[in-house]
N, C-alpha and C. Protein backbone atom coordinates (compact mmCIF):
# COMPACT_ATOMS: atom_id res chain seq x y z
N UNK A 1 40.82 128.42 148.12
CA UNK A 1 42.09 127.88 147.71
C UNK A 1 42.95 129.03 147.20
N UNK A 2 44.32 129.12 147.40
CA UNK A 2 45.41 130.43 147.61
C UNK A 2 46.48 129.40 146.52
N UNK A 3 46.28 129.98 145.54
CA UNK A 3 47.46 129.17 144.47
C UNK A 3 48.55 130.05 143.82
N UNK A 4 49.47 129.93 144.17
CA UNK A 4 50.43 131.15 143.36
C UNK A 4 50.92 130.32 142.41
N UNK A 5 50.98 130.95 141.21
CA UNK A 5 51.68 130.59 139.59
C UNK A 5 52.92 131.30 140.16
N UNK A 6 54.03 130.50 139.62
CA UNK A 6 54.89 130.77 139.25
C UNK A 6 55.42 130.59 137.90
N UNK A 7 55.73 131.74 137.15
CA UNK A 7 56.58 131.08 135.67
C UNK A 7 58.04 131.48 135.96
N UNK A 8 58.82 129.95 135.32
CA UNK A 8 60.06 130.33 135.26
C UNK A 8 60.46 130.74 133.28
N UNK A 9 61.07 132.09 133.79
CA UNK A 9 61.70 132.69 132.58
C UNK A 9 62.87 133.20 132.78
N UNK A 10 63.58 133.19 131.30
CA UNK A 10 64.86 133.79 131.40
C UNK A 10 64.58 135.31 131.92
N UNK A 11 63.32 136.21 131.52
CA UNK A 11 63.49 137.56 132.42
C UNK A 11 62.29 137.53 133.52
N UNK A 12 62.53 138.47 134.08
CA UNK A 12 61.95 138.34 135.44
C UNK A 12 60.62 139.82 135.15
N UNK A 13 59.34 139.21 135.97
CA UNK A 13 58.13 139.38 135.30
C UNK A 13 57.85 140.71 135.70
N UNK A 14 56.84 141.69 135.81
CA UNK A 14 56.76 142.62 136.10
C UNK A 14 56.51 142.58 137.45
N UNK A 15 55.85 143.37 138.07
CA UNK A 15 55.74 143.54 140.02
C UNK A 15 54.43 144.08 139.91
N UNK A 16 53.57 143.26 139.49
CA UNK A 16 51.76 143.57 138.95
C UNK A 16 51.65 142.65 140.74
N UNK A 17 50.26 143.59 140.95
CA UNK A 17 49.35 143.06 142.24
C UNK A 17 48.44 142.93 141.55
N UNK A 18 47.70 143.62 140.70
CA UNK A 18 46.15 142.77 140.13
C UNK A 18 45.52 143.43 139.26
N UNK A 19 44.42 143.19 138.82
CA UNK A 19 43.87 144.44 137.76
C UNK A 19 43.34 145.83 138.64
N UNK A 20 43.24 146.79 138.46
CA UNK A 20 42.94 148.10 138.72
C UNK A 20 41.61 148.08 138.43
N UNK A 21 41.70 148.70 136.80
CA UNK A 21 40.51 149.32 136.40
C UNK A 21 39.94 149.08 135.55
N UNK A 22 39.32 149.02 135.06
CA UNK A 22 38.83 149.20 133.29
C UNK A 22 38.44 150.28 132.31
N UNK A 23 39.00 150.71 131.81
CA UNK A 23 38.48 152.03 131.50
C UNK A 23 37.82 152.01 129.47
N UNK A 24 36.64 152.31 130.15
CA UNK A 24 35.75 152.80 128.67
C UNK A 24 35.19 153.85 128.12
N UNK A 25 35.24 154.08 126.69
CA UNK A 25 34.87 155.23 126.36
C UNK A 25 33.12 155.08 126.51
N UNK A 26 32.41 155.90 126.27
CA UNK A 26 31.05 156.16 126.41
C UNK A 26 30.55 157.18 125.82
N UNK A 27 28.99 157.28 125.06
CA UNK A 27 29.01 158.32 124.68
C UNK A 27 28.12 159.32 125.74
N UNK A 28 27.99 158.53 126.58
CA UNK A 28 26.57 159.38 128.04
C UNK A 28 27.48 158.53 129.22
N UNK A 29 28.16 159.67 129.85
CA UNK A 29 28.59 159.19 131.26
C UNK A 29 27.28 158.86 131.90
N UNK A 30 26.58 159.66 131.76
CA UNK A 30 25.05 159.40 132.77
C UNK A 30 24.50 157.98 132.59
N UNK A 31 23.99 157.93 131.65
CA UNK A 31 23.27 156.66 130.69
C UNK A 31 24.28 155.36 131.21
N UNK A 32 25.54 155.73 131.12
CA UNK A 32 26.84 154.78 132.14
C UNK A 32 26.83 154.02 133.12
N UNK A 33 26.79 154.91 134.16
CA UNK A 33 26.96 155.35 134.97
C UNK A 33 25.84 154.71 135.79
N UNK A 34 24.72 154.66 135.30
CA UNK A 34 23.37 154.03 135.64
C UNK A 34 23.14 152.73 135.36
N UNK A 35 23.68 152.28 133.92
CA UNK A 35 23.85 150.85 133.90
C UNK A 35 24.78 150.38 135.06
N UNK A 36 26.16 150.55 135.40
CA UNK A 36 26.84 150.16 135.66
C UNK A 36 26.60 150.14 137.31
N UNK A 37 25.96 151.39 137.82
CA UNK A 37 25.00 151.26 138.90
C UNK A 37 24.39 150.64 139.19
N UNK A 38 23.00 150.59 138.65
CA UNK A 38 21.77 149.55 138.70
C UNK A 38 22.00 148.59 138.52
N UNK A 39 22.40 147.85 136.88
CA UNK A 39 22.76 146.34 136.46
C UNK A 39 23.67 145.71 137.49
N UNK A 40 24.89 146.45 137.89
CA UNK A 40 25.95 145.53 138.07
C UNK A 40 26.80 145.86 139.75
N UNK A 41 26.09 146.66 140.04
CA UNK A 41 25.89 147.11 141.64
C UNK A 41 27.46 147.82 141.82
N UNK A 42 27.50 148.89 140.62
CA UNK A 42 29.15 149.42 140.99
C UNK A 42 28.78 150.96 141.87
N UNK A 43 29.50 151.58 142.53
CA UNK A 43 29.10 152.51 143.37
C UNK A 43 30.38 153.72 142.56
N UNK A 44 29.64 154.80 142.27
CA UNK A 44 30.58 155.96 142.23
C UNK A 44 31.45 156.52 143.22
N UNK A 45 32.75 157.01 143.11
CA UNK A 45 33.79 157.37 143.71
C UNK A 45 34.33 158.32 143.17
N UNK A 46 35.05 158.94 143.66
CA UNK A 46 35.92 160.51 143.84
C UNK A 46 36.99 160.56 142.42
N UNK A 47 36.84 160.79 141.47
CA UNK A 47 37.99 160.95 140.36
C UNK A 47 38.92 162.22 140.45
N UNK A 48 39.96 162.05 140.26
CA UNK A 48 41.24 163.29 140.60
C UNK A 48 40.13 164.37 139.81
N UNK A 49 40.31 165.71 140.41
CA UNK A 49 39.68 166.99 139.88
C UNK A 49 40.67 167.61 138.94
N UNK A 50 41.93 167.23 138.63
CA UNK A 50 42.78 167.39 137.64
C UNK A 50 42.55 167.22 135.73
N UNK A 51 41.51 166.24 136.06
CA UNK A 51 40.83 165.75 134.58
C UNK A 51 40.20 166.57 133.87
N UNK A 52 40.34 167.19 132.84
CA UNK A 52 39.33 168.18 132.21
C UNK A 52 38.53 167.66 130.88
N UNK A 53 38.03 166.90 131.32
CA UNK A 53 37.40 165.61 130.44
C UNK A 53 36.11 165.26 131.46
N UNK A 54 34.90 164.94 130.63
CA UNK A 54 33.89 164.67 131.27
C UNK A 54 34.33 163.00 131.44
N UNK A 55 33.63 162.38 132.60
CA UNK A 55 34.39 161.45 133.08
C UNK A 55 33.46 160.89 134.13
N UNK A 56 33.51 159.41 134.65
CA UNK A 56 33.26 158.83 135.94
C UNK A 56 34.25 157.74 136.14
N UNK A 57 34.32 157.96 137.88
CA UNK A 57 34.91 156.31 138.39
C UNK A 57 34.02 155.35 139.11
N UNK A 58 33.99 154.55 139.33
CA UNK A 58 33.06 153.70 139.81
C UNK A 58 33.63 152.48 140.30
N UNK A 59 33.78 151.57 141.81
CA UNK A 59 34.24 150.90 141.97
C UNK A 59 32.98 149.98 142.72
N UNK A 60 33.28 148.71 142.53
CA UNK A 60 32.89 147.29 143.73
C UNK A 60 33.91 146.03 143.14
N UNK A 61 33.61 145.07 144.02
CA UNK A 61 34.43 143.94 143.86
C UNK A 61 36.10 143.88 143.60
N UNK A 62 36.53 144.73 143.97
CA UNK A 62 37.98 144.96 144.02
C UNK A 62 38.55 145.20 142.48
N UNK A 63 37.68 146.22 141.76
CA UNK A 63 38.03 146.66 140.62
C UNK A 63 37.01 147.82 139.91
N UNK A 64 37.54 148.83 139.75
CA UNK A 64 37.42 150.23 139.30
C UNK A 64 36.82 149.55 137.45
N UNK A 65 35.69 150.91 137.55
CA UNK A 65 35.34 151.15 135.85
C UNK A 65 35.29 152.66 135.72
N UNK A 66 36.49 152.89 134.97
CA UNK A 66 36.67 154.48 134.79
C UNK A 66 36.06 154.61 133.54
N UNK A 67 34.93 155.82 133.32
CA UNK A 67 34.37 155.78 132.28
C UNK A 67 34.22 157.14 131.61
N UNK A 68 34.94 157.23 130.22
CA UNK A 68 35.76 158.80 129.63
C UNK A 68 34.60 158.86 128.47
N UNK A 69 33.77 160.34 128.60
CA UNK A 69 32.76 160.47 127.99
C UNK A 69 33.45 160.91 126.44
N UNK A 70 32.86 160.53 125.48
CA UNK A 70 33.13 161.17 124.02
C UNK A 70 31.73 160.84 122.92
N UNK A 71 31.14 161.51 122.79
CA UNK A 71 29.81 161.83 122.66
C UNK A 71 30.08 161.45 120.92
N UNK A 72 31.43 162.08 120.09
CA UNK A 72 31.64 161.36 119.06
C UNK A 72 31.90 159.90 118.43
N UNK A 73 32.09 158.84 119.90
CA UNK A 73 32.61 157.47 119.66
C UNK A 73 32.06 156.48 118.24
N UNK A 74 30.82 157.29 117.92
CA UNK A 74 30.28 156.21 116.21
C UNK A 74 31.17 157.10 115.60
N UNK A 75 32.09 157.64 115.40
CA UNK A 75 33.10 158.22 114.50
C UNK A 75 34.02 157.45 114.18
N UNK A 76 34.92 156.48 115.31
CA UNK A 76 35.46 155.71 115.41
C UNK A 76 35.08 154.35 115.41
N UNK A 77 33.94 153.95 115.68
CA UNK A 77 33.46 152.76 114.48
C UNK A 77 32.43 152.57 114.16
N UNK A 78 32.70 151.82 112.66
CA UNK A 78 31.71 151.86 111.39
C UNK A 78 30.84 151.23 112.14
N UNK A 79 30.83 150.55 112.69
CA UNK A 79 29.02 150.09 113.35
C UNK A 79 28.21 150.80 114.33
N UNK A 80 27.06 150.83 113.73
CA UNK A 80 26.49 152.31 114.48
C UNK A 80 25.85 151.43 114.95
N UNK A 81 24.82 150.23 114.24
CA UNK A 81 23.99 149.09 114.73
C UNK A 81 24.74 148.43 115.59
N UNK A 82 23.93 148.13 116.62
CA UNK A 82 24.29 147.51 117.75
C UNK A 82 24.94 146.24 117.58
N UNK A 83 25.68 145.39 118.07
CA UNK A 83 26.58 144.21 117.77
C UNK A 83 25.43 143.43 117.96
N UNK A 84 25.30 141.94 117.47
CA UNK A 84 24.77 141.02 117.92
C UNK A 84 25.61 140.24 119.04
N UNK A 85 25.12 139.80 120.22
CA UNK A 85 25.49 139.26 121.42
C UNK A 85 26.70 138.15 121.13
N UNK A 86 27.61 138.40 120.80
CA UNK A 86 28.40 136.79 120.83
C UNK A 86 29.64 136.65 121.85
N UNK A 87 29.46 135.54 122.66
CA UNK A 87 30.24 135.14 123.61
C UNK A 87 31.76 135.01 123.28
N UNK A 88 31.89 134.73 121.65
CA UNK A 88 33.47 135.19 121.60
C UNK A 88 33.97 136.32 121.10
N UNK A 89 33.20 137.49 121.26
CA UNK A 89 33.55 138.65 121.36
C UNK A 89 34.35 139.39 122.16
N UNK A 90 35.27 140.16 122.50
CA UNK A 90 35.75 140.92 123.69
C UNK A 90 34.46 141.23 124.22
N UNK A 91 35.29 140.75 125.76
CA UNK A 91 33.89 141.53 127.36
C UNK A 91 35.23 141.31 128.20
N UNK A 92 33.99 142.48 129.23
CA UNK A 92 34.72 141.99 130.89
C UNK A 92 33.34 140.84 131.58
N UNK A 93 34.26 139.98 132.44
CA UNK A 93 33.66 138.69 133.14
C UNK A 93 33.51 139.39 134.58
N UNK A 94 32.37 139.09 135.34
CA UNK A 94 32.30 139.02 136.50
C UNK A 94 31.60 138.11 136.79
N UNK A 95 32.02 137.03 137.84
CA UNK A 95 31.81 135.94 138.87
C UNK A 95 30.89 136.74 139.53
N UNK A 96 29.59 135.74 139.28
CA UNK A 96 28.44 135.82 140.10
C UNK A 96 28.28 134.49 140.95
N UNK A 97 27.12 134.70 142.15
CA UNK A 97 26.62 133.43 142.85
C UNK A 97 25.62 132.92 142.61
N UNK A 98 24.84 133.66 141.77
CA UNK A 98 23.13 133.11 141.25
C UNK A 98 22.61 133.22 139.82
N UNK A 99 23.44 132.51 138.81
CA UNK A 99 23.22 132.76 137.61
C UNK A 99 21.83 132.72 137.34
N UNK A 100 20.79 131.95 138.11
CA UNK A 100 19.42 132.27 137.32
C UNK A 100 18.82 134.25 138.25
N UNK A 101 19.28 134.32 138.99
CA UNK A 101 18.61 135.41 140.18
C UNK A 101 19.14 136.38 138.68
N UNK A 102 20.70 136.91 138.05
CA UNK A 102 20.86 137.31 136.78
C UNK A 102 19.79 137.61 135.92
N UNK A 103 19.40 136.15 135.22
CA UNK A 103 19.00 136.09 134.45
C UNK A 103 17.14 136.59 134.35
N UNK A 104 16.53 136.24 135.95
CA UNK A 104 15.79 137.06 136.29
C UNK A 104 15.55 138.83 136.11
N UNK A 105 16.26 139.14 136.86
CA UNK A 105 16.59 140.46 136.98
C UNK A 105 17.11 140.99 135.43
N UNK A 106 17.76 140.29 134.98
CA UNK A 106 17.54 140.94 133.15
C UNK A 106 17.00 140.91 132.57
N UNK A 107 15.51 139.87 132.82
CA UNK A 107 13.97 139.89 132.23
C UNK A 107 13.63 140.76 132.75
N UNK A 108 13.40 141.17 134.23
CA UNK A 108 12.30 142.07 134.54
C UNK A 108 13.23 143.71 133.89
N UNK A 109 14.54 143.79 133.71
CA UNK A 109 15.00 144.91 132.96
C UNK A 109 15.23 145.10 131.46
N UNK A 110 14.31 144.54 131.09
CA UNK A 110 14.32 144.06 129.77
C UNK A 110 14.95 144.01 128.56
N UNK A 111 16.13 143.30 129.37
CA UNK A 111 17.62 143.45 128.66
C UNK A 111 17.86 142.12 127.89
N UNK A 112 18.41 142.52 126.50
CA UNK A 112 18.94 141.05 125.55
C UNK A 112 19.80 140.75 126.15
N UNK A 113 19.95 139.45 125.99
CA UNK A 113 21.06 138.56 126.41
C UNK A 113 21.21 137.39 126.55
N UNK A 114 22.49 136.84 126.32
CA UNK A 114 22.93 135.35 125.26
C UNK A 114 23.42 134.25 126.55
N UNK A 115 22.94 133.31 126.81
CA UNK A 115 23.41 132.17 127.72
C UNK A 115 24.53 131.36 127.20
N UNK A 116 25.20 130.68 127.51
CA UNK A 116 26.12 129.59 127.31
C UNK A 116 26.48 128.91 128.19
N UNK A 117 26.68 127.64 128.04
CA UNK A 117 27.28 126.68 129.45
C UNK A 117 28.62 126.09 128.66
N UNK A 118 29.57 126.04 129.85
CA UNK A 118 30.54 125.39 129.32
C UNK A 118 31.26 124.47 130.29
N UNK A 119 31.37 123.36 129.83
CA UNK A 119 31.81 121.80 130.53
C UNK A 119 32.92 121.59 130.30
N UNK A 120 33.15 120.64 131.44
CA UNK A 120 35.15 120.19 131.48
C UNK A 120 34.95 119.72 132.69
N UNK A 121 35.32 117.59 132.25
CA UNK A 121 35.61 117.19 133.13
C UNK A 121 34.53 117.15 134.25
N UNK A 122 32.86 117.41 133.71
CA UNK A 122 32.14 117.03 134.54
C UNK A 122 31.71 118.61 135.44
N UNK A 123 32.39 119.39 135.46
CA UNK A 123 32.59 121.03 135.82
C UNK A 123 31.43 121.82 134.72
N UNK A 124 30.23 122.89 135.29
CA UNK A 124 30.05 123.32 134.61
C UNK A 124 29.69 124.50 134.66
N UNK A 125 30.01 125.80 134.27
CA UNK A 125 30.16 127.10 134.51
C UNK A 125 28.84 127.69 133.43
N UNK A 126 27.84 128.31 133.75
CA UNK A 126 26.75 129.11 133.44
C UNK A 126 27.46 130.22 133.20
N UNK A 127 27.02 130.81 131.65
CA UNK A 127 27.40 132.22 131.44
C UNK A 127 26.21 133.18 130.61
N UNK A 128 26.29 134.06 131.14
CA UNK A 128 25.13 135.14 130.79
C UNK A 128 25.98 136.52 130.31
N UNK A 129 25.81 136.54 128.69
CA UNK A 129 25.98 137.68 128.02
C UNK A 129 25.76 139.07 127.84
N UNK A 130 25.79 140.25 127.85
CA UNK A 130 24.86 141.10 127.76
C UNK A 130 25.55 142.62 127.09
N UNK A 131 25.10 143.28 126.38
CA UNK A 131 26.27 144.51 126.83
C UNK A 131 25.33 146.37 127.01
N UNK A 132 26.62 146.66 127.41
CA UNK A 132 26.25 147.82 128.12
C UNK A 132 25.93 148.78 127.05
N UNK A 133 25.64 150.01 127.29
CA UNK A 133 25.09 150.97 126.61
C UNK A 133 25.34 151.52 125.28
N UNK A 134 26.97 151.54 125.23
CA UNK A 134 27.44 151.60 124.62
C UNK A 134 28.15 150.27 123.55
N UNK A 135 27.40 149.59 123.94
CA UNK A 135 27.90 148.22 123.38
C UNK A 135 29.18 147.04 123.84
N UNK A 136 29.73 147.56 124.89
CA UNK A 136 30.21 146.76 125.46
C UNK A 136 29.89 145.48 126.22
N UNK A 137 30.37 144.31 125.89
CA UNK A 137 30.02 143.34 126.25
C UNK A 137 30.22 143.23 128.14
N UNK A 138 29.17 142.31 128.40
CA UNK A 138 29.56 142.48 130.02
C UNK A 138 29.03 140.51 129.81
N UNK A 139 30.23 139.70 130.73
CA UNK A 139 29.64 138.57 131.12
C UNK A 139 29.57 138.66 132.56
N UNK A 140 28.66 137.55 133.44
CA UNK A 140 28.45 137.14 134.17
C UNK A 140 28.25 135.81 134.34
N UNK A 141 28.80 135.24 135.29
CA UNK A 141 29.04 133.81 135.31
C UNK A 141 29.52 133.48 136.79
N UNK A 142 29.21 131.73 136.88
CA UNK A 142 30.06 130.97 138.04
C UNK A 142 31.21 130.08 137.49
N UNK A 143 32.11 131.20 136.95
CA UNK A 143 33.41 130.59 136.27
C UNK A 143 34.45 129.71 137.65
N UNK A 144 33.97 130.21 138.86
CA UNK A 144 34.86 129.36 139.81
C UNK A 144 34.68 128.33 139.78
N UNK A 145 33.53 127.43 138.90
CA UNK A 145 33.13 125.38 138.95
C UNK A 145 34.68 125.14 138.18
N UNK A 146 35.01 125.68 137.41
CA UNK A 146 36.68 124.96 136.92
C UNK A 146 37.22 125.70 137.33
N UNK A 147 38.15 124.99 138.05
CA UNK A 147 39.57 125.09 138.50
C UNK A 147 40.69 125.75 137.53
N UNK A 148 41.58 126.33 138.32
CA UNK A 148 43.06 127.19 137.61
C UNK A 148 43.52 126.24 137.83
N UNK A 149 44.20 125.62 136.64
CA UNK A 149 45.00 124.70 136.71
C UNK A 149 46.24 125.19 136.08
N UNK A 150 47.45 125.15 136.52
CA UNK A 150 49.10 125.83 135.31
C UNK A 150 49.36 124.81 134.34
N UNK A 151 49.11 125.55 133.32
CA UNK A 151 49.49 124.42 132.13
C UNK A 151 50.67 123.77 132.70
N UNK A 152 51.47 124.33 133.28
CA UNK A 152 52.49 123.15 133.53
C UNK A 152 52.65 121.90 134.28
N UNK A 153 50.87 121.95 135.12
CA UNK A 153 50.83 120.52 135.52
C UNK A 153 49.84 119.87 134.83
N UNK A 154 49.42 120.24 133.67
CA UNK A 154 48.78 119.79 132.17
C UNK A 154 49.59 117.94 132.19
N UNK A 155 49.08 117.37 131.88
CA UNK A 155 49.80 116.27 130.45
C UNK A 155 49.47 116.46 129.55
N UNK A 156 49.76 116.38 128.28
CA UNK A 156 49.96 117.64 126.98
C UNK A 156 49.95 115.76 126.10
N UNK A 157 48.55 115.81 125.41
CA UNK A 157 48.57 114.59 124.28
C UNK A 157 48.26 115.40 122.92
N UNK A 158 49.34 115.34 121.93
CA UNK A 158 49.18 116.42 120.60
C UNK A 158 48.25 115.21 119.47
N UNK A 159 47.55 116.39 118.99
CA UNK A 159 46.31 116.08 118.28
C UNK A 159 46.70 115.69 117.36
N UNK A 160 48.06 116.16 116.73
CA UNK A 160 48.09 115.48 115.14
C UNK A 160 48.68 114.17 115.08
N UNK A 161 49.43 113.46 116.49
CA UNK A 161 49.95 112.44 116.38
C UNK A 161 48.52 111.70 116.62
N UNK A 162 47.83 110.71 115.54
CA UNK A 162 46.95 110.10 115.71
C UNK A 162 47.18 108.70 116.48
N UNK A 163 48.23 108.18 116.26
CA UNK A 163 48.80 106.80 116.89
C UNK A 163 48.94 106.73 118.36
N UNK A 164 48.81 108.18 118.94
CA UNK A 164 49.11 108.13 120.37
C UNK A 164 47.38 107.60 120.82
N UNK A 165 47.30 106.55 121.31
CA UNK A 165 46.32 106.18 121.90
C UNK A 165 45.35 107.00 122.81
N UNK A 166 46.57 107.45 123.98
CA UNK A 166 45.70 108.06 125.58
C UNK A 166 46.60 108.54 126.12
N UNK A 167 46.48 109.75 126.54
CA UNK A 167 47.43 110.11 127.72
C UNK A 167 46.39 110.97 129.03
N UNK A 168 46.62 111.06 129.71
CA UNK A 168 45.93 111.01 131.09
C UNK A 168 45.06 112.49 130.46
N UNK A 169 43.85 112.89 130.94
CA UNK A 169 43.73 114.28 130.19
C UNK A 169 43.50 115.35 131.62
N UNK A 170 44.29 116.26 131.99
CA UNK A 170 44.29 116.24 133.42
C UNK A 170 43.45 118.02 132.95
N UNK A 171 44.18 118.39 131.43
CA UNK A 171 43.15 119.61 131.14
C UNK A 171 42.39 119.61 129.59
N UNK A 172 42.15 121.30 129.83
CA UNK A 172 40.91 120.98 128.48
C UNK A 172 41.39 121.43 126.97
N UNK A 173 40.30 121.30 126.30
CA UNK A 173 40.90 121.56 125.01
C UNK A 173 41.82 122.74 125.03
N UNK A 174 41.34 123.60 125.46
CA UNK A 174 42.34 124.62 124.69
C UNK A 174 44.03 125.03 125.52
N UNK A 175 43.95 124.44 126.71
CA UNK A 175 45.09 123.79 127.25
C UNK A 175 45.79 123.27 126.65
N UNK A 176 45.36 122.01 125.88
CA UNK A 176 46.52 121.30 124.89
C UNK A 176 46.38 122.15 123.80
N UNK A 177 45.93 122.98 123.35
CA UNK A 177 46.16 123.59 121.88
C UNK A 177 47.33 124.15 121.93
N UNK A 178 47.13 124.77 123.65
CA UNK A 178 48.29 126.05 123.69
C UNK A 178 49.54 125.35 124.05
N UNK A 179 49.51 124.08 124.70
CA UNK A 179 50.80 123.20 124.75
C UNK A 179 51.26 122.51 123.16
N UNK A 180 49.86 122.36 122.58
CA UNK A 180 50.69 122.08 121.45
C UNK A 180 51.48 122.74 120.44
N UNK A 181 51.14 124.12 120.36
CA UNK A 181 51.62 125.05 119.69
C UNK A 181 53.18 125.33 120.30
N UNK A 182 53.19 125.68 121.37
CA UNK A 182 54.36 126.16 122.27
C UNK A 182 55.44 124.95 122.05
N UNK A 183 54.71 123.50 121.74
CA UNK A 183 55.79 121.95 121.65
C UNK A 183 55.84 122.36 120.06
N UNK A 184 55.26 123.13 119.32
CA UNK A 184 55.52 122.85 117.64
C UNK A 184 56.43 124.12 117.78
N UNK A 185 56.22 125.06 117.85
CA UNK A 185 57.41 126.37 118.44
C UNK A 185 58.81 125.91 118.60
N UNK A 186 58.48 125.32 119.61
CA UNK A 186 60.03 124.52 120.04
C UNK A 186 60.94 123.84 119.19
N UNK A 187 60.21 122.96 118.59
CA UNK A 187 60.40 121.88 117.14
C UNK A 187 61.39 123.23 116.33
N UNK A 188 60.31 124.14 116.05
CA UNK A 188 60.38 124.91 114.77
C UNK A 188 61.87 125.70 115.21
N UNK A 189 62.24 125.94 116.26
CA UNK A 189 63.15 126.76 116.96
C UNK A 189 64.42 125.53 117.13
N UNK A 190 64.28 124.49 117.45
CA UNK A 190 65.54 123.56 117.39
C UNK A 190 66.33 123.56 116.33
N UNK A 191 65.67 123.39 115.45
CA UNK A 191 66.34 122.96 114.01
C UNK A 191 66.90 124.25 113.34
């Protein structure tokens, strides 16, 4: 399915085609470089020879992980101990096809890592936590079971009016949070 969003705004949006890259600091390009290899099947590629910075690029799935070595990075933060795994932490997501074949393959690599399922509407998307060497979070998941839906073909029922009985619920919670906020915005901006 080929869905183009359109938003209408008073200014006109940037001329973005898609995400590029990701780029992380690290304190072992190597140690990197190998996760991001092995775990997650990214293949190294050619970085401009202009860089005078130890460095890797690495691309699959129609998106680059540029990875900028700095061997000092616990300088810049106070946690030297490793994070505990939590799913509402910053990560990058990648859409997988075999969430248990994952979850396999991160037993036999005997890697921690945090599951979650999340439902809507009968839809339910498997997610597998994990992070990389440096502590970056990495998910994996079959986030394609729910649908992109544009909030703007939402029906929007606000939570604090308790008297409203039902209104059709076409999305999920946090759909109406963000319609409700944007309808209390409005309020707050009329007057």
């Amino acid at each position: 399915m080929n869905m183009d969003i359109v938003e209408v705004n008073k200014s006109e949006a940037l001329p973005l085609l898609s995400l590029n890259h990701v780029s992380l600091l690290c304190r072992s390009v190597w140690d990197s470089m190998r996760f991001y290899e092995d775990v997650l099947g990214f293949v190294p590629i050619k970085r401009p020879s202009s860089f005078k910075f130890n460095g890797a690029w690495l691309y699959n799935y129609g998106i680059g992980i540029h990875l900028i070595e700095n061997p000092s990075i616990d300088d810049f933060d106070t946690i030297v101990e490793p994070r505990p795994i939590n799913p509402k932490d910053n990560h990058i997501s990648f859409q997988c096809t075999d969430v248990g074949l994952v979850l396999r393959r991160l037993e036999e690599m005997g890697m921690k890592y945090v599951t979650a399922l999340v439902e809507d509407e009968g839809n339910k998307v498997e997610q597998v936590f994990f992070h990389d060497p440096d502590g970056y979070m990495v998910e994996l998941c079959n986030c394609e079971n729910i649908p992109i839906i544009p909030l703007s073909s939402c029906s929007f029922k606000p939570r604090l009016s308790s008297f409203i009985k039902s209104a059709p619920a076409k999305c999920g919670f946090m759909e109406n949070a963000m319609m409700e906020s944007l309808s209390m915005e409005m309020l707050n901006i009329s007057f």
